[in-house]
Protein backbone atom coordinates (compact mmCIF):
# COMPACT_ATOMS: atom_id res chain seq x y z
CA UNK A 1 0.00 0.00 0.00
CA UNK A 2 3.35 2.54 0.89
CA UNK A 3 4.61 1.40 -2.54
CA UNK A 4 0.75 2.20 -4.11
CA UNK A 5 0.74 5.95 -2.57
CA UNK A 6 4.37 6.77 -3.59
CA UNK A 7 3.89 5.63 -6.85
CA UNK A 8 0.85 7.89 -7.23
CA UNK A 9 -1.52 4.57 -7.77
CA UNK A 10 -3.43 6.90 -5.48
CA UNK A 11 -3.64 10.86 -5.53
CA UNK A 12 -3.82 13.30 -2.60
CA UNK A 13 -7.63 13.68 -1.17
CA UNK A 14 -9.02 9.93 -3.03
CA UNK A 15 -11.06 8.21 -0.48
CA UNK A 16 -9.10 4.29 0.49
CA UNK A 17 -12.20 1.90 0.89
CA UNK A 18 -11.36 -1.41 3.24
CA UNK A 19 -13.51 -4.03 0.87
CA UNK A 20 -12.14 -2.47 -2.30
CA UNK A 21 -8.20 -2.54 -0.95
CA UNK A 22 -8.92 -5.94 0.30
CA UNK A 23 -10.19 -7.41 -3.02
CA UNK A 24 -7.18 -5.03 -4.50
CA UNK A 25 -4.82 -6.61 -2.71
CA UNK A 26 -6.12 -10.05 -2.50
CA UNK A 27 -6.03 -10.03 1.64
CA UNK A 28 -8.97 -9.62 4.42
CA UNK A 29 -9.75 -6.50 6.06
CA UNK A 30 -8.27 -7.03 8.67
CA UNK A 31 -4.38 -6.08 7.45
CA UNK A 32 -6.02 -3.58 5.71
CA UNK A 33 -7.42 -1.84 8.28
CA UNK A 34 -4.12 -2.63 10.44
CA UNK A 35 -1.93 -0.74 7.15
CA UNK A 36 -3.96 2.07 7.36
CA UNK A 37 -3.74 2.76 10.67
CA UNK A 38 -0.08 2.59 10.38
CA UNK A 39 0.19 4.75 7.50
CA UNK A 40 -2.14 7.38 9.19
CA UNK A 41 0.50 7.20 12.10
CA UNK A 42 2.81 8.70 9.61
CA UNK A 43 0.86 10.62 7.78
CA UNK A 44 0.29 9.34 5.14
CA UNK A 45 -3.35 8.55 5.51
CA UNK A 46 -5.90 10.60 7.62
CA UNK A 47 -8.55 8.59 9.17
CA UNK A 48 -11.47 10.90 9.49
CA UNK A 49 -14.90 9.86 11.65
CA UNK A 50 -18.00 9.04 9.07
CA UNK A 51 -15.36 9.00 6.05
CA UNK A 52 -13.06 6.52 6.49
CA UNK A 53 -9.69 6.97 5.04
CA UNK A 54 -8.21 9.94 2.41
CA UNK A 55 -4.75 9.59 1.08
CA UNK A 56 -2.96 12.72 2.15
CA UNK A 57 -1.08 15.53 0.50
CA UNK A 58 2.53 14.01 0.22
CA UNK A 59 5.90 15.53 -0.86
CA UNK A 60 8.97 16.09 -0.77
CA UNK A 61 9.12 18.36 2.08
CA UNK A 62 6.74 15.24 4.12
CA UNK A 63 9.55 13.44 3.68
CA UNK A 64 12.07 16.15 5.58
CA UNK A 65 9.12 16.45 7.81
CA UNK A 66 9.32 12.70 9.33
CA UNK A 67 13.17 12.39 9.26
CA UNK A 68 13.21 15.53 11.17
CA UNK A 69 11.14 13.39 13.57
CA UNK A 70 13.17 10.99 13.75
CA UNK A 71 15.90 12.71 14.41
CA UNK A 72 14.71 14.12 17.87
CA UNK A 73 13.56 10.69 18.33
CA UNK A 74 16.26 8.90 17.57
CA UNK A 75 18.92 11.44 19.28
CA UNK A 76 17.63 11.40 22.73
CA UNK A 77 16.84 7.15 22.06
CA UNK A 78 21.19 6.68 21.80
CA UNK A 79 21.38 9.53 24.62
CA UNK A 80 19.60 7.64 27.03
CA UNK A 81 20.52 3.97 25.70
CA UNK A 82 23.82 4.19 25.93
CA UNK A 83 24.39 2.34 29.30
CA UNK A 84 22.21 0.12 28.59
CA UNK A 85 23.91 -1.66 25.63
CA UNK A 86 26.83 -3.65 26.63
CA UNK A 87 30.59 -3.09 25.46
CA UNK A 88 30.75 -6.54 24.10
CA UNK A 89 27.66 -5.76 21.69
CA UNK A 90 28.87 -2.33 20.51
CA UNK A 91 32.49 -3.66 19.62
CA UNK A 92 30.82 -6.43 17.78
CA UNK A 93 28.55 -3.82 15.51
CA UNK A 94 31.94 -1.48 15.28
CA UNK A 95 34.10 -4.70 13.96
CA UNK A 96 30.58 -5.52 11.35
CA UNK A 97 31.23 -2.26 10.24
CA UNK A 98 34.70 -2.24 9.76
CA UNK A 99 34.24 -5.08 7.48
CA UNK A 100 31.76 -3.86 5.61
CA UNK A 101 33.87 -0.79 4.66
CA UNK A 102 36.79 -2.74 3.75
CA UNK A 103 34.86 -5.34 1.24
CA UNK A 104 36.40 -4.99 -2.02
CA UNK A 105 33.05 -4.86 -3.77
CA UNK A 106 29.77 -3.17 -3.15
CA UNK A 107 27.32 -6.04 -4.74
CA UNK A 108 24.29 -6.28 -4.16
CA UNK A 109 24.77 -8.75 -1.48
CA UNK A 110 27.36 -6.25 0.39
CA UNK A 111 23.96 -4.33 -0.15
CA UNK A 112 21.97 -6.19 1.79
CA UNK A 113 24.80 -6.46 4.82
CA UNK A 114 24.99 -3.04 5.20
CA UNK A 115 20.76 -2.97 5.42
CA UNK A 116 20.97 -5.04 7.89
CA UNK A 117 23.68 -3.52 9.93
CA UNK A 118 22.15 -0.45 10.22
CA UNK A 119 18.03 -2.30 11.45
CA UNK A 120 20.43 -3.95 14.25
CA UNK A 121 22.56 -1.06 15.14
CA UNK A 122 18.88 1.67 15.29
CA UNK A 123 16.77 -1.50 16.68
CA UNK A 124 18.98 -2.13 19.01
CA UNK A 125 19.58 1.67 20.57
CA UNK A 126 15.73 1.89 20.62
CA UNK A 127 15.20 -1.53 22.25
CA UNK A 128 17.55 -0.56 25.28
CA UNK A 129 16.17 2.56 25.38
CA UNK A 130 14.41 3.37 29.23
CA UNK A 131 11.52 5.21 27.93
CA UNK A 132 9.26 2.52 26.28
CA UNK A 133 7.27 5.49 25.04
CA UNK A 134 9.94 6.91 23.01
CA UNK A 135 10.66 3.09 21.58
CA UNK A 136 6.83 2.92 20.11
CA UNK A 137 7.08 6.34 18.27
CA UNK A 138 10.07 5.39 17.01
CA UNK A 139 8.53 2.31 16.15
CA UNK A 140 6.36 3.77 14.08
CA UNK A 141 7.83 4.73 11.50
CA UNK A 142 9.88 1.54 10.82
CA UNK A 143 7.60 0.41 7.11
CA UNK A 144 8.25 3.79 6.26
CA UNK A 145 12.41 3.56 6.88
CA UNK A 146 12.27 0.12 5.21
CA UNK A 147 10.35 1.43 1.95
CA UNK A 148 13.02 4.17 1.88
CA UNK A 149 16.20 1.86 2.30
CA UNK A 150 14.70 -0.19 -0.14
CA UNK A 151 14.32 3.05 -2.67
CA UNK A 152 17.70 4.61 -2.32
CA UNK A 153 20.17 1.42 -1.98
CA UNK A 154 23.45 2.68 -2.23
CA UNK A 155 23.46 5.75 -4.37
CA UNK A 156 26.09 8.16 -4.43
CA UNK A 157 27.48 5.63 -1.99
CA UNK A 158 25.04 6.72 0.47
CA UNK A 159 25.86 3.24 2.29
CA UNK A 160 29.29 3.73 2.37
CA UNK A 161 28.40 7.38 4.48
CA UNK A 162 26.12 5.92 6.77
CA UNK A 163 28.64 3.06 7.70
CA UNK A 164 31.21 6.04 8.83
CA UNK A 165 28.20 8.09 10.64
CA UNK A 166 27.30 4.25 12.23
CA UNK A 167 30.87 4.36 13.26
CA UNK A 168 30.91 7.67 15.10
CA UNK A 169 27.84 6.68 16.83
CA UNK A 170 29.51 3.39 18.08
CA UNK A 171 32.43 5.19 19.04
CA UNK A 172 30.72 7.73 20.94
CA UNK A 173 28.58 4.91 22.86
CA UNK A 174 31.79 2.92 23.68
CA UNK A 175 33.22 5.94 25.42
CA UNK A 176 30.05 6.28 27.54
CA UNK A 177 29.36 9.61 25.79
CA UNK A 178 25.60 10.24 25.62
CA UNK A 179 25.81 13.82 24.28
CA UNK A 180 28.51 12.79 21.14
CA UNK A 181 26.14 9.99 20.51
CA UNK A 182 22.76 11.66 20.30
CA UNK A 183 24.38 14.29 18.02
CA UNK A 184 26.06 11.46 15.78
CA UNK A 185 22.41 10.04 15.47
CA UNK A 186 21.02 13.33 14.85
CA UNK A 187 23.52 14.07 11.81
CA UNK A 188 23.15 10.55 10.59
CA UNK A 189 19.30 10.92 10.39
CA UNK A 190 19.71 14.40 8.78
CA UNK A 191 21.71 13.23 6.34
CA UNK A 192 19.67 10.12 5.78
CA UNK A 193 16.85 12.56 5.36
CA UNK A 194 18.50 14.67 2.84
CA UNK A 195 19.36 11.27 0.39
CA UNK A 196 15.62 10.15 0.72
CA UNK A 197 14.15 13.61 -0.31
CA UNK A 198 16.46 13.30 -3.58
CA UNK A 199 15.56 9.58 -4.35
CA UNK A 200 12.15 9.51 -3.93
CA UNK A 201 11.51 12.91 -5.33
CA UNK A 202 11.21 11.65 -8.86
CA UNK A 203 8.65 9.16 -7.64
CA UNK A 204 6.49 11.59 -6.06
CA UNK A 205 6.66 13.69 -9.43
CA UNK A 206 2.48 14.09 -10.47
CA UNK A 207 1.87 11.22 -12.44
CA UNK A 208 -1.47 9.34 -14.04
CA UNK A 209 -3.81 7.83 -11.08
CA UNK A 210 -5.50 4.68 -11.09
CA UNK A 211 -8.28 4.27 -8.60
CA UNK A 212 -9.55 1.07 -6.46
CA UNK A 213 -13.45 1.84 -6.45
């Protein structure tokens, strides 16, 4: 459905009926109703009482919008996490990402490494996190991230960046640092945010709609 409104399947302000997604998609209601509650979560749906749910204006500046969010979010997450992730498990992530930087080729496989590095290395800052609040906003917006790692890959060795910003937010958790580390993670999702705005910009260009009713 994330992959539907970016690719302008559906334009700003068209009404998203449950039993015509569901036969759309081929699933129950159920998930359907469950997707567009988490889409409206990020804005990209509004759920509105005796209407049901309207796909919302989207751009690129909704884009900047959310990784701004994320990067409060995600800042004060490694501030506070920090002593709660052990030595053992940040030297392991910081010796993952030396390797990763030093493979001779960046394949598609290498690709799919460095994806996965960087789930365990934000997962894990917002799972130790103390405030279990702050975990489930962050949560939030995790199909979103995903859609957008999926969209940019590596271009303009955008990887290769985050793996050195990945590293400066290791570093600063292995010296016990809390401030270095929140503003690592807040210049890492900055600059995250920046790539994202530039790669999905062309697929949020107005396009020809096709409609579900």
């Amino acid at each position: 459905m994330l992959l539907s409104i970016f690719g302008g399947t559906w334009k700003a302000g068209e009404r998203l009926r449950e039993e015509k997604l569901a036969a759309f998609f081929n699933v129950s209601r159920t998930p359907i109703r469950e997707a567009l509650q988490e889409l409206a979560a990020v804005g990209l749906v509004e759920l509105r009482p005796n209407c049901g749910a309207l796909v919302a204006a989207f751009g690129p500046r909704e884009v900047e919008e959310i990784y701004e969010v994320r990067a409060l979010l995600e800042s004060e997450a490694a501030r506070l996490a920090g002593e709660h992730i052990t030595t053992g498990e940040l030297k392991e992530m910081q010796a993952e990402l030396v390797d990763l930087l030093a493979a001779p080729s960046r394949s598609t496989a290498w690709s799919r490494r460095t994806w996965q590095a960087d789930h365990h290395l934000h997962s894990l800052i917002a799972s130790r996190c103390p405030n279990r609040r702050l975990t489930r906003e962050i949560a939030r917006y995790e199909t979103f991230v995903q859609m957008v790692r999926e969209t940019v890959g590596n271009r303009n060795h955008f990887q290769d960046a985050a793996l050195k910003e990945h590293r400066a937010i290791i570093s600063a958790l292995l010296r016990r640092d809390s401030t270095k580390a929140a503003e690592a993670m807040r210049t890492h999702i900055l600059n995250a945010g920046q790539i994202a705005v530039e790669a999905i910009r062309p697929i949020l260009a107005p396009r020809k709609t096709r409609t579900v009713s």
